[in-house]
C-alpha atoms as a PDB file:
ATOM      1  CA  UNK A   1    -146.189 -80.849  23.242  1.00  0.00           C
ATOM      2  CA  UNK A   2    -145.052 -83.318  20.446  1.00  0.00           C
ATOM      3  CA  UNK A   3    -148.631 -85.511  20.849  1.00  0.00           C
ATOM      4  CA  UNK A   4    -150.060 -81.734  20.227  1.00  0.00           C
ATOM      5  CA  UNK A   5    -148.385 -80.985  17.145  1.00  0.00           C
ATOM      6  CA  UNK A   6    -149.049 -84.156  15.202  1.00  0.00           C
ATOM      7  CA  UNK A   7    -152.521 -83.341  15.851  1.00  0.00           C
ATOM      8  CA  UNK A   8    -152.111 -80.192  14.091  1.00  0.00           C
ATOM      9  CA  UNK A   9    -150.134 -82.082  11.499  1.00  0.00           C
ATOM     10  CA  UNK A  10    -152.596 -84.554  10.872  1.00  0.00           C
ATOM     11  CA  UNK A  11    -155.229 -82.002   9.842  1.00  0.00           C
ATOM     12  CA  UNK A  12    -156.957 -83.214   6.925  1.00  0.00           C
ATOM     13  CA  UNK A  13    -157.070 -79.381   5.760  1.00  0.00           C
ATOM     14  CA  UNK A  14    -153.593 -78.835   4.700  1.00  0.00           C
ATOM     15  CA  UNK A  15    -153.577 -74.993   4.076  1.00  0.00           C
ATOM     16  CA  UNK A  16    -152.532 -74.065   7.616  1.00  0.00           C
ATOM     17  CA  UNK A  17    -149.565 -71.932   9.947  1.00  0.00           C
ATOM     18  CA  UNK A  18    -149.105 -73.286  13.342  1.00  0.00           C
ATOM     19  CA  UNK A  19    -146.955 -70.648  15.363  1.00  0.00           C
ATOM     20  CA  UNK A  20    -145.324 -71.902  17.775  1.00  0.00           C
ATOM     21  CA  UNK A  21    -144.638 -69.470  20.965  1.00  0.00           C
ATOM     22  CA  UNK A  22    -141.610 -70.421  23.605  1.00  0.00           C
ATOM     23  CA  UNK A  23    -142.759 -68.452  26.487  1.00  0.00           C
ATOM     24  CA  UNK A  24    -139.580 -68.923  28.645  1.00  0.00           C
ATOM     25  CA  UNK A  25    -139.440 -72.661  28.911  1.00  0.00           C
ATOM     26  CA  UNK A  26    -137.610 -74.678  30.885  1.00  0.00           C
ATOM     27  CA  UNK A  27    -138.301 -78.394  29.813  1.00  0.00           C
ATOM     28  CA  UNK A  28    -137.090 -79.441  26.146  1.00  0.00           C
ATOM     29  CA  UNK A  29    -139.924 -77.493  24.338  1.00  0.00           C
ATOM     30  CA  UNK A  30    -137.449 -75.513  22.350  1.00  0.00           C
ATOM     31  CA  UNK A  31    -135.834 -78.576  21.080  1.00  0.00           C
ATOM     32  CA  UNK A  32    -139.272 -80.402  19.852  1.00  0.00           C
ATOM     33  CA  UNK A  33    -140.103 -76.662  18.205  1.00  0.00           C
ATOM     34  CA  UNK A  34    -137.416 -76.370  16.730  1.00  0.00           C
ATOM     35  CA  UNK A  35    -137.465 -79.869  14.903  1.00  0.00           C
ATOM     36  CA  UNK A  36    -140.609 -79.182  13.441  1.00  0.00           C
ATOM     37  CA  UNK A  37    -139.901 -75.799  12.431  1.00  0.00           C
ATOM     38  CA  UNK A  38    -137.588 -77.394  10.633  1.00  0.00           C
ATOM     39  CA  UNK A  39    -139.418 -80.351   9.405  1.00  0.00           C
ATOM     40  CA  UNK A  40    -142.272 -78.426   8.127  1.00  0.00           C
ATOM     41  CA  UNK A  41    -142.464 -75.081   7.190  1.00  0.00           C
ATOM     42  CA  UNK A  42    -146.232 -74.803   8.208  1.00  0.00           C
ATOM     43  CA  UNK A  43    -144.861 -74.253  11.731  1.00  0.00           C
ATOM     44  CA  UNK A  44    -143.488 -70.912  12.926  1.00  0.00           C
ATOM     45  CA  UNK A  45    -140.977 -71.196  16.208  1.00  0.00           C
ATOM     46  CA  UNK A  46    -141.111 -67.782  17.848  1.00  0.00           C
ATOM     47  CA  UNK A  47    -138.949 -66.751  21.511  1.00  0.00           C
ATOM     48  CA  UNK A  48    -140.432 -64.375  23.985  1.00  0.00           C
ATOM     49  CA  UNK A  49    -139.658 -63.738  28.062  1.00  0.00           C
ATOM     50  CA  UNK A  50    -141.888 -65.430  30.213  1.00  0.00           C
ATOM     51  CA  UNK A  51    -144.900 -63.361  30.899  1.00  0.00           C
ATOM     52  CA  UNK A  52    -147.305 -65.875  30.956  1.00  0.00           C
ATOM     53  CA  UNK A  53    -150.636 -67.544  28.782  1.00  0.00           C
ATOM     54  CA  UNK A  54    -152.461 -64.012  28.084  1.00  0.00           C
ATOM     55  CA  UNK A  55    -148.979 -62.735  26.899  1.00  0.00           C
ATOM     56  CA  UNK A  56    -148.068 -65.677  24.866  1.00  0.00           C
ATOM     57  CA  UNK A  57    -150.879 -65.879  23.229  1.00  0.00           C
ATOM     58  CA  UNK A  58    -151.469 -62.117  22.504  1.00  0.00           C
ATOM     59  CA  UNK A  59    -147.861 -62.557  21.231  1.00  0.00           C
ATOM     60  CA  UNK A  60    -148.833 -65.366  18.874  1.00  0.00           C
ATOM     61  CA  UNK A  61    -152.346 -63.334  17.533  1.00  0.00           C
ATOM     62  CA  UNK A  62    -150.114 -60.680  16.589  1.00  0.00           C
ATOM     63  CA  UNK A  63    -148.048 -62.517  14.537  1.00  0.00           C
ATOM     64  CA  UNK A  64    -150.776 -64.530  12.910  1.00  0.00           C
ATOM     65  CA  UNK A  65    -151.158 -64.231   8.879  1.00  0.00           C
ATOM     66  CA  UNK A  66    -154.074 -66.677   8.316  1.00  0.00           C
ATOM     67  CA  UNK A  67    -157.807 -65.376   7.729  1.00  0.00           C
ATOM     68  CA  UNK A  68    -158.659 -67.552  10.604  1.00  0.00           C
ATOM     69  CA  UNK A  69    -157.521 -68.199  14.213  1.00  0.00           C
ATOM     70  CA  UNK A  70    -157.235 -71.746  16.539  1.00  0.00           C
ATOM     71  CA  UNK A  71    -155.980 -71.739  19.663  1.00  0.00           C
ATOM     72  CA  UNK A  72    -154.278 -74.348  21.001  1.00  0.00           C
ATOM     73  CA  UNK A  73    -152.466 -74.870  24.668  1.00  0.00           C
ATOM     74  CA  UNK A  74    -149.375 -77.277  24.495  1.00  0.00           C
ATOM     75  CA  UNK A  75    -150.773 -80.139  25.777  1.00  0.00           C
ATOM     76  CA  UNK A  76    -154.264 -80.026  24.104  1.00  0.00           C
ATOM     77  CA  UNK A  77    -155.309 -82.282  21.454  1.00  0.00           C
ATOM     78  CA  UNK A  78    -157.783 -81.767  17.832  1.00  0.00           C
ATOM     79  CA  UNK A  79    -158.800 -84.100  15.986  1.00  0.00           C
ATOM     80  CA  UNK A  80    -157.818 -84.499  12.107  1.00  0.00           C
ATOM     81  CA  UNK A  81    -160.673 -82.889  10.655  1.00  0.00           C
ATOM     82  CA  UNK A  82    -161.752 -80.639  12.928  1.00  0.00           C
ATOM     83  CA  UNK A  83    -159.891 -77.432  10.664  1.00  0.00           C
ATOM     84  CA  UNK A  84    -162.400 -78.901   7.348  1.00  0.00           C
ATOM     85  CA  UNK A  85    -165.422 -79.444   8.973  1.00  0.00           C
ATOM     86  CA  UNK A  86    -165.161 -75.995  11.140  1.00  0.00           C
ATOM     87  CA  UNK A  87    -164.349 -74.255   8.414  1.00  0.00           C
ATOM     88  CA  UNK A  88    -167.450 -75.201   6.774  1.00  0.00           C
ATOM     89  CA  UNK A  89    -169.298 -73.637   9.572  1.00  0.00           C
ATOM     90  CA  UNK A  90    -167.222 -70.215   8.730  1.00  0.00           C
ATOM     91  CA  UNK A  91    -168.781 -69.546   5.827  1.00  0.00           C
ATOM     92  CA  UNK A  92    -171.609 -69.028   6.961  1.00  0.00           C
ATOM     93  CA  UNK A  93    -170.844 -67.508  10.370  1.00  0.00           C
ATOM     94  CA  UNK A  94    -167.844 -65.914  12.040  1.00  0.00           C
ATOM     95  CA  UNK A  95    -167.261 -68.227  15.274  1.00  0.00           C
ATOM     96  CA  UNK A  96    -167.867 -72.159  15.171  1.00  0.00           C
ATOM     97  CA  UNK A  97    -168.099 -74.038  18.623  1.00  0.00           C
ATOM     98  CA  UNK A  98    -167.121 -77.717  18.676  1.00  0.00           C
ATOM     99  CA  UNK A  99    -167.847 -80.225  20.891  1.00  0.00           C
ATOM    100  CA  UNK A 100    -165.049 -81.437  23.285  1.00  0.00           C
ATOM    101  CA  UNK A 101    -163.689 -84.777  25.359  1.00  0.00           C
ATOM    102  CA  UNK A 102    -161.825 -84.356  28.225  1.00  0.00           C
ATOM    103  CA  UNK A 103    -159.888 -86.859  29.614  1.00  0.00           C
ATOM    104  CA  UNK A 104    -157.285 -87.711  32.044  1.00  0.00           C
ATOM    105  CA  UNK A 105    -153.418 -87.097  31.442  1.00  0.00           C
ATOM    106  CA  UNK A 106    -152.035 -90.405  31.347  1.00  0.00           C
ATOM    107  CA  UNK A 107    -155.165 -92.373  30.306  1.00  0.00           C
ATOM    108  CA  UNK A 108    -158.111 -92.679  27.730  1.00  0.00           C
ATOM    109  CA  UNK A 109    -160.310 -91.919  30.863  1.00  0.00           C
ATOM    110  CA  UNK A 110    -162.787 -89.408  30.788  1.00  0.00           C
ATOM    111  CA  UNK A 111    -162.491 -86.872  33.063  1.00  0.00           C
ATOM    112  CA  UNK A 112    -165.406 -87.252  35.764  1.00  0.00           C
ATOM    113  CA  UNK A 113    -167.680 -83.829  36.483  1.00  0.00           C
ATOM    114  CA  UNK A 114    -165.440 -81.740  34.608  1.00  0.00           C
ATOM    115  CA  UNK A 115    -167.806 -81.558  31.340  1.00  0.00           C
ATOM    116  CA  UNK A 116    -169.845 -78.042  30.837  1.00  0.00           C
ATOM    117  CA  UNK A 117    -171.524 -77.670  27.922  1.00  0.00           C
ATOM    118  CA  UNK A 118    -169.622 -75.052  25.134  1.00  0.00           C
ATOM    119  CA  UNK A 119    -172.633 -74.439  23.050  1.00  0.00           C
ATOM    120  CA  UNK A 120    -174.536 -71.342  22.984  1.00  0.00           C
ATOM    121  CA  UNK A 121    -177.682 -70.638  22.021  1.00  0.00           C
ATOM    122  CA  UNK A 122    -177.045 -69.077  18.118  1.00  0.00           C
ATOM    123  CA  UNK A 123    -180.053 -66.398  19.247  1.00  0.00           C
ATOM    124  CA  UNK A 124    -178.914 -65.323  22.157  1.00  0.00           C
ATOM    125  CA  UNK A 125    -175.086 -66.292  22.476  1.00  0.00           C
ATOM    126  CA  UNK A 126    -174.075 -62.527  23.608  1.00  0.00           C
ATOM    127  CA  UNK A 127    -176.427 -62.738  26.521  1.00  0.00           C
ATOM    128  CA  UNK A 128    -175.339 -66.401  27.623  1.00  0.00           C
ATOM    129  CA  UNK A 129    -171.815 -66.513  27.585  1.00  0.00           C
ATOM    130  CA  UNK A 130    -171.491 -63.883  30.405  1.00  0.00           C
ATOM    131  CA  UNK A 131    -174.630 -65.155  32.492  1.00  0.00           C
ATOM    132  CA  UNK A 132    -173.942 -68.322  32.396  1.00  0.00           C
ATOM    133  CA  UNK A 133    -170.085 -68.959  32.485  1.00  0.00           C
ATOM    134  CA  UNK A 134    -168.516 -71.371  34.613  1.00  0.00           C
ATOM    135  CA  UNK A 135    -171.470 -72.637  36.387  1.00  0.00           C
ATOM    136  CA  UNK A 136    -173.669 -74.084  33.350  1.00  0.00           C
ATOM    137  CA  UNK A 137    -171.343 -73.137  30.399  1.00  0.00           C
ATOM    138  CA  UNK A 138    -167.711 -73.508  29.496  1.00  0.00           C
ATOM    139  CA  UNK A 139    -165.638 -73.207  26.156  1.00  0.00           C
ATOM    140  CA  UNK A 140    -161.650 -74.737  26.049  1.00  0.00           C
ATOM    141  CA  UNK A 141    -159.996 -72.418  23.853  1.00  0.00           C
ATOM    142  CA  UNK A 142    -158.989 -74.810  20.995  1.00  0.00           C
ATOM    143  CA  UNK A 143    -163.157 -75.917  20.668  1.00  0.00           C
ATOM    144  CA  UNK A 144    -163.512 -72.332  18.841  1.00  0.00           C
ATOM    145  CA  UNK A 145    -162.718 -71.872  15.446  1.00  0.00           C
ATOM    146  CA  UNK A 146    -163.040 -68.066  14.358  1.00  0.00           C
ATOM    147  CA  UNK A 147    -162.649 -65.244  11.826  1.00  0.00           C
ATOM    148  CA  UNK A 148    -159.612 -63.466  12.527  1.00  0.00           C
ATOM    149  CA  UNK A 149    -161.207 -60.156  11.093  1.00  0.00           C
ATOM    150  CA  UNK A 150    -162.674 -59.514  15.003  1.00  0.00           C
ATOM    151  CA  UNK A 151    -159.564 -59.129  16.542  1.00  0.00           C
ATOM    152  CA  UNK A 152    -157.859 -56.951  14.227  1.00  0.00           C
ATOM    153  CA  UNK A 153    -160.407 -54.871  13.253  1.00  0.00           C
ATOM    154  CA  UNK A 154    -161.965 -54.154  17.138  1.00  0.00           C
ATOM    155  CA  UNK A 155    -157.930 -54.508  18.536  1.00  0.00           C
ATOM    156  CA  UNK A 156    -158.930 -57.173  20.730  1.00  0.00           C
ATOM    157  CA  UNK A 157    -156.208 -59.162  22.961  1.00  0.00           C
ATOM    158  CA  UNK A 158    -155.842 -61.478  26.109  1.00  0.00           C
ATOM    159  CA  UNK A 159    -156.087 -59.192  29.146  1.00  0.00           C
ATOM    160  CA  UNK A 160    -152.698 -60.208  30.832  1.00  0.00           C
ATOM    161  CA  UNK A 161    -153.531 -58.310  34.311  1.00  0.00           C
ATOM    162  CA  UNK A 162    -155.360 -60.964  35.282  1.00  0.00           C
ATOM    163  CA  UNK A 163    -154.959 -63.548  37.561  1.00  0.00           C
ATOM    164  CA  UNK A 164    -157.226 -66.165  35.353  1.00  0.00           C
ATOM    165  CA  UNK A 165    -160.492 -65.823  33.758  1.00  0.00           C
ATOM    166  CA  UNK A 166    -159.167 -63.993  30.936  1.00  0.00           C
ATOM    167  CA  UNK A 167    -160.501 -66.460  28.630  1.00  0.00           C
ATOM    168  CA  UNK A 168    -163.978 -65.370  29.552  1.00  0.00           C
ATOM    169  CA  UNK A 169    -163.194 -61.803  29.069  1.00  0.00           C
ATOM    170  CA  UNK A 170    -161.398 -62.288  25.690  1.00  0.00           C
ATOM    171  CA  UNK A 171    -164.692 -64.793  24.787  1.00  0.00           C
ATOM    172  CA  UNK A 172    -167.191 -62.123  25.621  1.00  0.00           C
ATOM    173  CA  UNK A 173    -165.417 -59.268  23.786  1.00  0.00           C
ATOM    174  CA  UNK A 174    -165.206 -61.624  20.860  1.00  0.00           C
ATOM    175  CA  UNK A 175    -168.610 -62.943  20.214  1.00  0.00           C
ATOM    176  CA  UNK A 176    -170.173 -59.107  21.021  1.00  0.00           C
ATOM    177  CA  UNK A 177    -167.950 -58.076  18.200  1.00  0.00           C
ATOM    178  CA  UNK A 178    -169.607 -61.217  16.248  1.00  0.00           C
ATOM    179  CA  UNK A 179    -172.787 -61.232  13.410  1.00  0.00           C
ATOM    180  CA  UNK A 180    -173.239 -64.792  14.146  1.00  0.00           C
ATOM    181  CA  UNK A 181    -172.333 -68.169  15.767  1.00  0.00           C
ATOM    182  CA  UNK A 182    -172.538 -71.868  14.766  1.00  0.00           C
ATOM    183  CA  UNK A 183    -172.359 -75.137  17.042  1.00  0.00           C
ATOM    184  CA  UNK A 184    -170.578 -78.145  15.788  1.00  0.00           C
ATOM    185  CA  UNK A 185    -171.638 -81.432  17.731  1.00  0.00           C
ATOM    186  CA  UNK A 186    -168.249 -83.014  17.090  1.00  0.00           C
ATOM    187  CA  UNK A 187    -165.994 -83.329  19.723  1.00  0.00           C
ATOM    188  CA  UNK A 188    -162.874 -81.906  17.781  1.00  0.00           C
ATOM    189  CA  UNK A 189    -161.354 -80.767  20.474  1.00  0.00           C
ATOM    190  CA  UNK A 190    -159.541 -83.020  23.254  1.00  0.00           C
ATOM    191  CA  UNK A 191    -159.198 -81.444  26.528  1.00  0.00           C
ATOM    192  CA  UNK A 192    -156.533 -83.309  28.833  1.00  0.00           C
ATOM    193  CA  UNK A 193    -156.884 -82.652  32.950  1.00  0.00           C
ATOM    194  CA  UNK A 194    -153.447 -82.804  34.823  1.00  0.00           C
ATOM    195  CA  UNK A 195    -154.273 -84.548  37.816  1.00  0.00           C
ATOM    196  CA  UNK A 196    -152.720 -81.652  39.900  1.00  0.00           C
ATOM    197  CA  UNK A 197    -154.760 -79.008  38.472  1.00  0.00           C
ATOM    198  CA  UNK A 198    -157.778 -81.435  39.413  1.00  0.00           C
ATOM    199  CA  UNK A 199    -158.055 -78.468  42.347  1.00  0.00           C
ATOM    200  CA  UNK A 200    -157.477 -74.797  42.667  1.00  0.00           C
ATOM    201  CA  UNK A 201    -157.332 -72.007  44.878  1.00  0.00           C
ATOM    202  CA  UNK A 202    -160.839 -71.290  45.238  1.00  0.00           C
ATOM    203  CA  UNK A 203    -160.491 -67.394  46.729  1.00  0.00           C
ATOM    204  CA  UNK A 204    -157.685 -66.625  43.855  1.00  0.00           C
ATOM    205  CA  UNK A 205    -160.301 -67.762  41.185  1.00  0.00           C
ATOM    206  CA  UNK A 206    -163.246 -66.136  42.551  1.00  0.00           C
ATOM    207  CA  UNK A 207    -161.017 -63.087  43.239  1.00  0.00           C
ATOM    208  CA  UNK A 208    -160.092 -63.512  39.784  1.00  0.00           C
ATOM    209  CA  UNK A 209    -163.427 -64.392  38.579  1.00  0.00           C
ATOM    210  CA  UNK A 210    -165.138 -61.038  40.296  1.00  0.00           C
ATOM    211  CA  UNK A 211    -162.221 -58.702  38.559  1.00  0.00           C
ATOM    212  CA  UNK A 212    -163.206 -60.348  35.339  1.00  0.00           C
ATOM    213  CA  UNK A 213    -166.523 -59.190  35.676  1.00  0.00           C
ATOM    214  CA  UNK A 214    -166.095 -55.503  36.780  1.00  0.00           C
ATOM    215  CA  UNK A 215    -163.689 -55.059  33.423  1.00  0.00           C
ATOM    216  CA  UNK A 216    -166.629 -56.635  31.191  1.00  0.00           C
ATOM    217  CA  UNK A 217    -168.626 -53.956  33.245  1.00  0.00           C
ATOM    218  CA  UNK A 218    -166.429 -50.987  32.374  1.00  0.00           C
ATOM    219  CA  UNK A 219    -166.079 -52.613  28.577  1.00  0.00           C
ATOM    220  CA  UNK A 220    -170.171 -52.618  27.932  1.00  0.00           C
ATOM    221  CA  UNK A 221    -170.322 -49.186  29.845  1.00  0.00           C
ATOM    222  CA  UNK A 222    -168.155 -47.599  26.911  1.00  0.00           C
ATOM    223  CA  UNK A 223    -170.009 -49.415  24.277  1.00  0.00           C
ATOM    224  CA  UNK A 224    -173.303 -47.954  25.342  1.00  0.00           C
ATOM    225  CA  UNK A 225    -174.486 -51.628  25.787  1.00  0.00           C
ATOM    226  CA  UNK A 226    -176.839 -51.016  29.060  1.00  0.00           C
ATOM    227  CA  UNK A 227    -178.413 -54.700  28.471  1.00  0.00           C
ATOM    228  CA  UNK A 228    -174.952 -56.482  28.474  1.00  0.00           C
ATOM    229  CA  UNK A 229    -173.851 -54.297  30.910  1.00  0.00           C
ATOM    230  CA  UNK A 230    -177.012 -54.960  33.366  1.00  0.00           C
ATOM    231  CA  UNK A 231    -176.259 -58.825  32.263  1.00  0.00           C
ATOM    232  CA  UNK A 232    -172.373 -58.369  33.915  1.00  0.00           C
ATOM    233  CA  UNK A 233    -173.840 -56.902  36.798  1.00  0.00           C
ATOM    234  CA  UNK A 234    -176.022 -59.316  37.175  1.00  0.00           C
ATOM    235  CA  UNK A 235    -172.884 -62.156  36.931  1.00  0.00           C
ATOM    236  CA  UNK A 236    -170.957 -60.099  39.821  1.00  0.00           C
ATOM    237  CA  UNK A 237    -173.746 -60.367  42.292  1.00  0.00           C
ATOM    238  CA  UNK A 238    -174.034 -64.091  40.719  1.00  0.00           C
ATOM    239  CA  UNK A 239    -169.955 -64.431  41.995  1.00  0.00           C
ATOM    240  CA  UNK A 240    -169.677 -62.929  45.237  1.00  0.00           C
ATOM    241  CA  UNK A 241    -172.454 -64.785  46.403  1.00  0.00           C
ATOM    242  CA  UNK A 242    -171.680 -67.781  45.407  1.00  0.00           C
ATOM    243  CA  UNK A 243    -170.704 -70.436  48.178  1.00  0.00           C
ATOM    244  CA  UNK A 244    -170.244 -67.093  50.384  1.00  0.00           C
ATOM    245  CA  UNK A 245    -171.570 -67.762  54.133  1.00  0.00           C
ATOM    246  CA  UNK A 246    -174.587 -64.995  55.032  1.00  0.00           C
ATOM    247  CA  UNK A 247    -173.549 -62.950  57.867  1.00  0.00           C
ATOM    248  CA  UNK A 248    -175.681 -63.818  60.452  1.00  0.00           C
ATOM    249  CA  UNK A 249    -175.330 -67.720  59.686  1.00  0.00           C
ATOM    250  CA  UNK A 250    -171.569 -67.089  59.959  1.00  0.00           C
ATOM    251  CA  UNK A 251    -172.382 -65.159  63.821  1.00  0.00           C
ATOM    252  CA  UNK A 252    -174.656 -67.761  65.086  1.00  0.00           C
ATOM    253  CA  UNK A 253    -172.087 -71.051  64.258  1.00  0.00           C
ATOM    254  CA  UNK A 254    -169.406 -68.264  66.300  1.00  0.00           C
ATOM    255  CA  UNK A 255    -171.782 -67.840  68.903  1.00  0.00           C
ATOM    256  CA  UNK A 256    -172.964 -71.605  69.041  1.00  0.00           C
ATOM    257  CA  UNK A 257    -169.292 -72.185  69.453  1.00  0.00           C
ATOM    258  CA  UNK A 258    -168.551 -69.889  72.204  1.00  0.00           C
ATOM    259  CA  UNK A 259    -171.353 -71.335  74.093  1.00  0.00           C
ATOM    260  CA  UNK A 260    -170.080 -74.968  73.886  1.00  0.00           C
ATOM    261  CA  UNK A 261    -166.946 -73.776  75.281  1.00  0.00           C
ATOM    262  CA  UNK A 262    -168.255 -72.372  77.919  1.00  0.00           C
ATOM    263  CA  UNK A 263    -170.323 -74.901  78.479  1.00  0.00           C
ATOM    264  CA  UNK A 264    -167.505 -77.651  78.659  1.00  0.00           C
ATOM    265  CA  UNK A 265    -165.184 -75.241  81.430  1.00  0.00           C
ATOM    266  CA  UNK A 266    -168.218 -74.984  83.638  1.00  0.00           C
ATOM    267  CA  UNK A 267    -168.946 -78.862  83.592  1.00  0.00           C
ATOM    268  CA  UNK A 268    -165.411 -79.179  83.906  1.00  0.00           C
ATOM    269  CA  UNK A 269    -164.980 -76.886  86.984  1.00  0.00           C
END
């Protein structure tokens, strides 16, 4: 957390609020927040029960003052002028996309296969970010850089019922609501990989993942959107098939199975 706030610190754009959101911590994250709330004014220490990222953040968002909005997870990174050079992009758009580096927690190592590609196309961003999520496209949170004006005037939040891929959700919703997009080569944004997290419960995400999808469904249902809402269709089907073992395929290994048992008591007997 400290290495996280001296980035924010170092920004060579000085007109800035960092808030600061204690989401029921254990470790000695109060105690670092605290010090630089008192240090520096910039940064706002706020207290909430633990009910997790989506909460947190929504929790932070509504407390936010400035005309624009950065994420930024505890142990992420940005570089020093990533805030002036984004902002650049913001006047003439009302999301910029920076490039990112992520790298293993510990080390200056990059972090192997775990690079997708945040940029969107600035045509046809609406269209790509659900379509091609996760498997050819990803954004950390703290690469985007956007006009606060889009959640408070379309009362957009973190969906906190679910289990992850809430990010995608909240990024959908955000750059629908959007006029237009820009991509910043830079990597600004330093992504570090706990070497724990390096795997994950693959039926809790896609379970996740699938959820996700059906509440982007219901979401461009009510906005009248049929082509966005054909396009998260389309990204369901794209889920529950993925890596998912055709029925008869999954009979015949059963059945190939069976028959080598059977096979191996007769020889036996």
């Amino acid at each position: 957390m400290e290495e996280t706030l001296v980035s924010v610190k170092n920004q060579t754009h000085s007109n800035w609020e960092c808030i600061i959101v204690n989401d029921g911590s254990t470790d000695d994250s109060e105690d670092i927040a605290k010090r630089w709330s008192q240090l520096d004014s910039r940064f706002i220490y706020l207290v909430k029960e633990n009910g997790g990222l989506s909460s947190a953040r929504n929790f932070g968002l509504k407390h936010a003052n400035g005309e624009f909005v950065q994420l930024l997870d505890s142990d992420d990174l940005i570089k020093p002028d990533k805030f002036t050079a984004q902002l650049k992009d913001l006047e003439e758009s009302d999301i910029s996309i920076s490039d990112y580096f992520s790298f293993i927690d510990g080390t200056n190592e990059p972090a192997k296969h775990r690079y997708l590609s945040p940029f969107l196309s600035e045509d046809n961003y609406k269209k790509e970010i659900i379509l091609d999520w996760e498997y050819r496209k990803s954004i950390p949170c703290h690469s985007v850089l956007f006009n606060r004006k889009l959640i408070t005037e379309n009362n957009l939040s973190f969906n906190e019922s679910l289990p992850n891929h809430e990010d995608w959700v909240f990024w959908v919703q955000l750059f629908y609501y959007s006029k237009s997009i820009k991509n910043n080569k830079n990597k600004f944004a330093l992504y570090r990989i706990h070497k724990r997290s390096m795997s994950s419960d693959f039926k809790l995400m896609k379970k996740g993942f699938l959820q996700a999808a059906k509440l982007l469904q219901l979401f461009f249902k009510a906005e009248n959107n049929k082509v966005l809402c054909d396009c998260t269709k389309e990204k369901y089907k794209e889920i529950y098939e993925k890596n998912r073992v055709p029925f008869f395929k999954k009979m015949k290994s059963r059945i190939y199975s069976k028959l080598v048992h059977c096979y191996r008591y007769v020889r036996k007997n």
